[in-house]
N, C-alpha and C. Protein backbone atom coordinates (compact mmCIF):
# COMPACT_ATOMS: atom_id res chain seq x y z
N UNK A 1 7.50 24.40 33.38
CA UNK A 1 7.00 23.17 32.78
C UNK A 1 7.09 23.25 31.26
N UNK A 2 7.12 24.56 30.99
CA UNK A 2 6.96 24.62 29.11
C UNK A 2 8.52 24.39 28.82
N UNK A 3 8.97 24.99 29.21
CA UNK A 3 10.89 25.10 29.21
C UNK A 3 10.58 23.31 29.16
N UNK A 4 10.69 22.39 29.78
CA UNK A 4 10.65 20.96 29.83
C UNK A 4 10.22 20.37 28.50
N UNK A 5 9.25 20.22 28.23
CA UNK A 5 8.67 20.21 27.10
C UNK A 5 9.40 20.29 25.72
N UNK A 6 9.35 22.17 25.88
CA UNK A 6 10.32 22.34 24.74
C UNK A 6 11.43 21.66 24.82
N UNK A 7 12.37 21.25 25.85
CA UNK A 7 13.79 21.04 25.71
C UNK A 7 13.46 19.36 24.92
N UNK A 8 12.66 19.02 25.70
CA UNK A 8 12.29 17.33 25.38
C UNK A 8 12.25 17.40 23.97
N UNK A 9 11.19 17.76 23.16
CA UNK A 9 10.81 17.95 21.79
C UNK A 9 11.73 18.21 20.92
N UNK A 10 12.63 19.48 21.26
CA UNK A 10 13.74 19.97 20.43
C UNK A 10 15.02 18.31 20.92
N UNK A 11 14.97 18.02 21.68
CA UNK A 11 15.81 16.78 21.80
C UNK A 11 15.67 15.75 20.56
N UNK A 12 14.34 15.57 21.00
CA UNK A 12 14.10 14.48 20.26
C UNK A 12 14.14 14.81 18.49
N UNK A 13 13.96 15.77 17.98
CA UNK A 13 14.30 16.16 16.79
C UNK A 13 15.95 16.45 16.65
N UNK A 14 16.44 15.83 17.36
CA UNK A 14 17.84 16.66 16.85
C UNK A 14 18.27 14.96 17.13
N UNK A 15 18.13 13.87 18.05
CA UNK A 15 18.03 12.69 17.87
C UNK A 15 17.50 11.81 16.75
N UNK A 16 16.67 12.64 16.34
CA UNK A 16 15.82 11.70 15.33
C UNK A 16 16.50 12.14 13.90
N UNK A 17 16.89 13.65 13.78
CA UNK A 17 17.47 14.36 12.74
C UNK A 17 19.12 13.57 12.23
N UNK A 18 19.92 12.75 13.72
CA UNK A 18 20.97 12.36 13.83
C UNK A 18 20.84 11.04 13.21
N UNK A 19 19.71 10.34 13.64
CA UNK A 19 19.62 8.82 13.20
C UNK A 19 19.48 8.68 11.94
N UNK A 20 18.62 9.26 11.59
CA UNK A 20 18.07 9.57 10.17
C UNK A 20 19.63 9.71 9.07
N UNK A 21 20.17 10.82 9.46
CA UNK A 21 21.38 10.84 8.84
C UNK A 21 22.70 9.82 9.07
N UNK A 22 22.52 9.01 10.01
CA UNK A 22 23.00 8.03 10.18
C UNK A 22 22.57 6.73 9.59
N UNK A 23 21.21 6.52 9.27
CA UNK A 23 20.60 5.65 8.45
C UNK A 23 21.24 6.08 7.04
N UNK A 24 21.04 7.49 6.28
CA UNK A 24 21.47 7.67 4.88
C UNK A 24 23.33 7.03 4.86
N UNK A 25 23.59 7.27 5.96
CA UNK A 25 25.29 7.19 5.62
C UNK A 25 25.23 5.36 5.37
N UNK A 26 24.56 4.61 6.44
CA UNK A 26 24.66 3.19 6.04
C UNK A 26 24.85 2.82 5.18
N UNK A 27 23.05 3.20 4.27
CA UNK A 27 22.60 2.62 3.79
C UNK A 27 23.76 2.95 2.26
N UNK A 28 24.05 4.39 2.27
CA UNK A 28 25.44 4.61 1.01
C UNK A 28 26.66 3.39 0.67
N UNK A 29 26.69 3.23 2.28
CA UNK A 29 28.28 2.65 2.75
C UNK A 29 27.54 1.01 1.86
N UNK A 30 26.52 0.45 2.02
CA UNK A 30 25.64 -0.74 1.83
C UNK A 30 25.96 -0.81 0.47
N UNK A 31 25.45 0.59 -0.25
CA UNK A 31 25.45 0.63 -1.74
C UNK A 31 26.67 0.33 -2.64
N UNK A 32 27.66 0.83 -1.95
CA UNK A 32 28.93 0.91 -2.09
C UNK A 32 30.12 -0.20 -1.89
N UNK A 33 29.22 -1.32 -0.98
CA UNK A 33 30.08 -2.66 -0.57
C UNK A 33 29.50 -3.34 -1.59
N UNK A 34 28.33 -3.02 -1.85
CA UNK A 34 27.60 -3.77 -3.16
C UNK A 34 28.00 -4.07 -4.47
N UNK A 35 27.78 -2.90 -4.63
CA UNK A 35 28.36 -1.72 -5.63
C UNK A 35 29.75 -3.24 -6.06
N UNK A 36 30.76 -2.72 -5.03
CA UNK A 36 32.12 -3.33 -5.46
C UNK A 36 32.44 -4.85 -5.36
N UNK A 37 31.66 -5.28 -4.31
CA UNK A 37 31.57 -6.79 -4.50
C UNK A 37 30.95 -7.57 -6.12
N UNK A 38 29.82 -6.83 -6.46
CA UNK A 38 29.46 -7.05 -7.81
C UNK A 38 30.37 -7.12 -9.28
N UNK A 39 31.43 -5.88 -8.81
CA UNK A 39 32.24 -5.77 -10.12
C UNK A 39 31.99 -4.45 -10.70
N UNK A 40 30.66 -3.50 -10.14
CA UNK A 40 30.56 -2.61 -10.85
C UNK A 40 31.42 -1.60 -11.37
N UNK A 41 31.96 -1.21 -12.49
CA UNK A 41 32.84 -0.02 -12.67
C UNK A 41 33.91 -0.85 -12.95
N UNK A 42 34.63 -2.27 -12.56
CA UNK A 42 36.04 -2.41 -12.63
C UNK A 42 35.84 -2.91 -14.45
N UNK A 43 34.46 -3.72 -14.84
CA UNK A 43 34.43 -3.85 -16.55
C UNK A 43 35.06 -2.95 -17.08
N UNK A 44 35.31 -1.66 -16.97
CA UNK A 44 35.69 -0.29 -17.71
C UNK A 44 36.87 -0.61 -17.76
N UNK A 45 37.72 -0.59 -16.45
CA UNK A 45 38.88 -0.18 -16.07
C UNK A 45 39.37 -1.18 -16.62
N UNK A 46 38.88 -2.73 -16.78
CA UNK A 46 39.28 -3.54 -17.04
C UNK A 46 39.84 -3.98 -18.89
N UNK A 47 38.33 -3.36 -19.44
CA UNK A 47 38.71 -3.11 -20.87
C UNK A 47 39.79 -2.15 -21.53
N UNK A 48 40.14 -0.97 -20.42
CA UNK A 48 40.57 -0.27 -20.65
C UNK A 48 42.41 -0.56 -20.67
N UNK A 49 42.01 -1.90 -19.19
CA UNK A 49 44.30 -2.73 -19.33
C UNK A 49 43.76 -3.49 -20.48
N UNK A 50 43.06 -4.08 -20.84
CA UNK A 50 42.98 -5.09 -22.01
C UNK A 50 43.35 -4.26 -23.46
N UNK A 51 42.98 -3.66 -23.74
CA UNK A 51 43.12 -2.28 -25.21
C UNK A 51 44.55 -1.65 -25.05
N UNK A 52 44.99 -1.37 -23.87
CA UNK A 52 46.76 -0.73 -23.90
C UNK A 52 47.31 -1.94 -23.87
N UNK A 53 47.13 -3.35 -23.26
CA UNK A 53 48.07 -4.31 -23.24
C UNK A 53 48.17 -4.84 -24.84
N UNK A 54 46.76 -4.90 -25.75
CA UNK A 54 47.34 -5.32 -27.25
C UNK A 54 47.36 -4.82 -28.12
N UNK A 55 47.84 -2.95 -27.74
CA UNK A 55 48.32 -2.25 -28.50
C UNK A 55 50.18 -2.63 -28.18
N UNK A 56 50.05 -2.41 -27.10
CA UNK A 56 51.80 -2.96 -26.37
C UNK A 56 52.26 -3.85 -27.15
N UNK A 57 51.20 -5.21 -27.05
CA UNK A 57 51.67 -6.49 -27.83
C UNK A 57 51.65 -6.00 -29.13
N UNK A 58 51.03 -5.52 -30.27
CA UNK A 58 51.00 -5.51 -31.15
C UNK A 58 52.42 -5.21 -31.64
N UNK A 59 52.64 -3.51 -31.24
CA UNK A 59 54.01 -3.17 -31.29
C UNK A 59 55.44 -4.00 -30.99
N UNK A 60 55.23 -4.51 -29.87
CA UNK A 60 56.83 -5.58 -29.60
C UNK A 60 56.34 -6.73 -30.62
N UNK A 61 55.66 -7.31 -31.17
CA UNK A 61 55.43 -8.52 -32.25
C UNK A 61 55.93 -7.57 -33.50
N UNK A 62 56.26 -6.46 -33.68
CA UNK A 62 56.53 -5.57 -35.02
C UNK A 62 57.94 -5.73 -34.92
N UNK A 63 58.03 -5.14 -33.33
CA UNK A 63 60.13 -5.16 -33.17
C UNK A 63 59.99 -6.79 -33.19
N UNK A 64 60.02 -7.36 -33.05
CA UNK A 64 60.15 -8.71 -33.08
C UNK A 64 60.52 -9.70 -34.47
N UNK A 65 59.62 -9.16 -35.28
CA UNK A 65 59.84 -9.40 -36.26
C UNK A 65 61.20 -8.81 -37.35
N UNK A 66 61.20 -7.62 -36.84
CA UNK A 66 62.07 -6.78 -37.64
C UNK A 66 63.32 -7.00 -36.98
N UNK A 67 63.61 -7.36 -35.94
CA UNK A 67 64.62 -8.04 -35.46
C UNK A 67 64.86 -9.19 -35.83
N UNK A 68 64.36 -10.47 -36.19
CA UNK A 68 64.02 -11.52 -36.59
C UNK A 68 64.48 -11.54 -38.01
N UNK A 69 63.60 -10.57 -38.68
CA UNK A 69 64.68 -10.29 -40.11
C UNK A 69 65.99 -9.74 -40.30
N UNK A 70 66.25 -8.76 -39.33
CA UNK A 70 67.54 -8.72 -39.14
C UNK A 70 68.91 -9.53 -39.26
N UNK A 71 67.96 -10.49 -38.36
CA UNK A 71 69.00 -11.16 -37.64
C UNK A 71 69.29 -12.54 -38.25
N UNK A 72 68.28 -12.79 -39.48
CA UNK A 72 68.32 -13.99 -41.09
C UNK A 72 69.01 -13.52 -42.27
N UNK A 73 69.36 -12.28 -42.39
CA UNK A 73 69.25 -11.57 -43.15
C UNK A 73 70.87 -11.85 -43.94
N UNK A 74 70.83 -11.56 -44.78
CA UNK A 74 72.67 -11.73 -45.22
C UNK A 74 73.49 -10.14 -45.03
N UNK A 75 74.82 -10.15 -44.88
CA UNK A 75 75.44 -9.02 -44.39
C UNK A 75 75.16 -7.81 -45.21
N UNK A 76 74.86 -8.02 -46.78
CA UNK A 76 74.79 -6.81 -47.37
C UNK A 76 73.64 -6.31 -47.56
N UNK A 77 72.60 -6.96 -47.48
CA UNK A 77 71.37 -6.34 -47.03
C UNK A 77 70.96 -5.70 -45.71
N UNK A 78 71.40 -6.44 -44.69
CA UNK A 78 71.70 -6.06 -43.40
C UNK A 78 72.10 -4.80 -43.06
N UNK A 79 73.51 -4.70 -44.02
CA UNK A 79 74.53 -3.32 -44.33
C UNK A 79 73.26 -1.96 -44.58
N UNK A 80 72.54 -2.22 -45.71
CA UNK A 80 71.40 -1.79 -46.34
C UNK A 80 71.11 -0.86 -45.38
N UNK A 81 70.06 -2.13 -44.73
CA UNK A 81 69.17 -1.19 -44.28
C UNK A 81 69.04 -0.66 -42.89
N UNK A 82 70.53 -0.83 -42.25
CA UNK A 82 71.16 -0.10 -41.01
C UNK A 82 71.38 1.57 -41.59
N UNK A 83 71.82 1.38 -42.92
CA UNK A 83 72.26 2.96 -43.33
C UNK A 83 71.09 3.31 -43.60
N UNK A 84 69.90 2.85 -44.29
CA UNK A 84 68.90 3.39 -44.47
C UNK A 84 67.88 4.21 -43.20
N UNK A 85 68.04 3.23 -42.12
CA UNK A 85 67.51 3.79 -40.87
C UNK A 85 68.11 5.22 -40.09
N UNK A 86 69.93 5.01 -40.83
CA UNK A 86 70.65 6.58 -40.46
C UNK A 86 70.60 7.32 -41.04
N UNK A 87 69.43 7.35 -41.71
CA UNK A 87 69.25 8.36 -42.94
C UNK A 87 69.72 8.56 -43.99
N UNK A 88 70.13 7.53 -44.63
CA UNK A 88 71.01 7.29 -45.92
C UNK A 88 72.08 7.59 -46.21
N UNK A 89 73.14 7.19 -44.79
CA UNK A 89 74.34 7.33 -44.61
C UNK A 89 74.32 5.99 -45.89
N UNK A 90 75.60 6.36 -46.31
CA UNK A 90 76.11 4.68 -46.67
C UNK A 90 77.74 4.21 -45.65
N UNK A 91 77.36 2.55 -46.05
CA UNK A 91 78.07 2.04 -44.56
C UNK A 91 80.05 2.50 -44.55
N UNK A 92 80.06 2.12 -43.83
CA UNK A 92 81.74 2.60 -43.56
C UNK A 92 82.67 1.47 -43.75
């Protein structure tokens, strides 16, 4: 009869030990649908494409320009400062 008992008792703690840890996993998984439905964490990630995208832009608006002057420019200035960029070849 004690054997019974015990087996019952130790059951029920190893049931109750299971639920329990099955409740913590939910309630994580809960935190976590939350969590991401809200937005939490993507502000970061988000500032973080915003800051490389108008450093990107900044730079191609530089070639842009300097192409732009290039490309107004009259031939012997032009001549200029192609050799200047080859290291002060002069032109051929």
């Amino acid at each position: 009869m004690e054997t019974i008992v015990i087996s019952i008792v130790v059951g029920i703690a190893v049931i109750m030990a299971a639920s329990v840890q099955i409740i913590r996993m939910g309630l994580a998984h809960e935190e976590k649908r939350l969590a991401l439905k809200a937005g939490v964490g993507d502000a970061a990630r988000l500032e973080q494409i915003v800051a490389a995208n108008t450093t990107e832009m900044a730079k191609l608006r530089q070639r842009v320009e300097v192409l732009e002057r290039l490309a107004t420019d009259d031939e012997r200035r032009l001549s200029h400062e192609i050799a200047s960029l080859q290291g002060g070849r002069t032109p051929v």
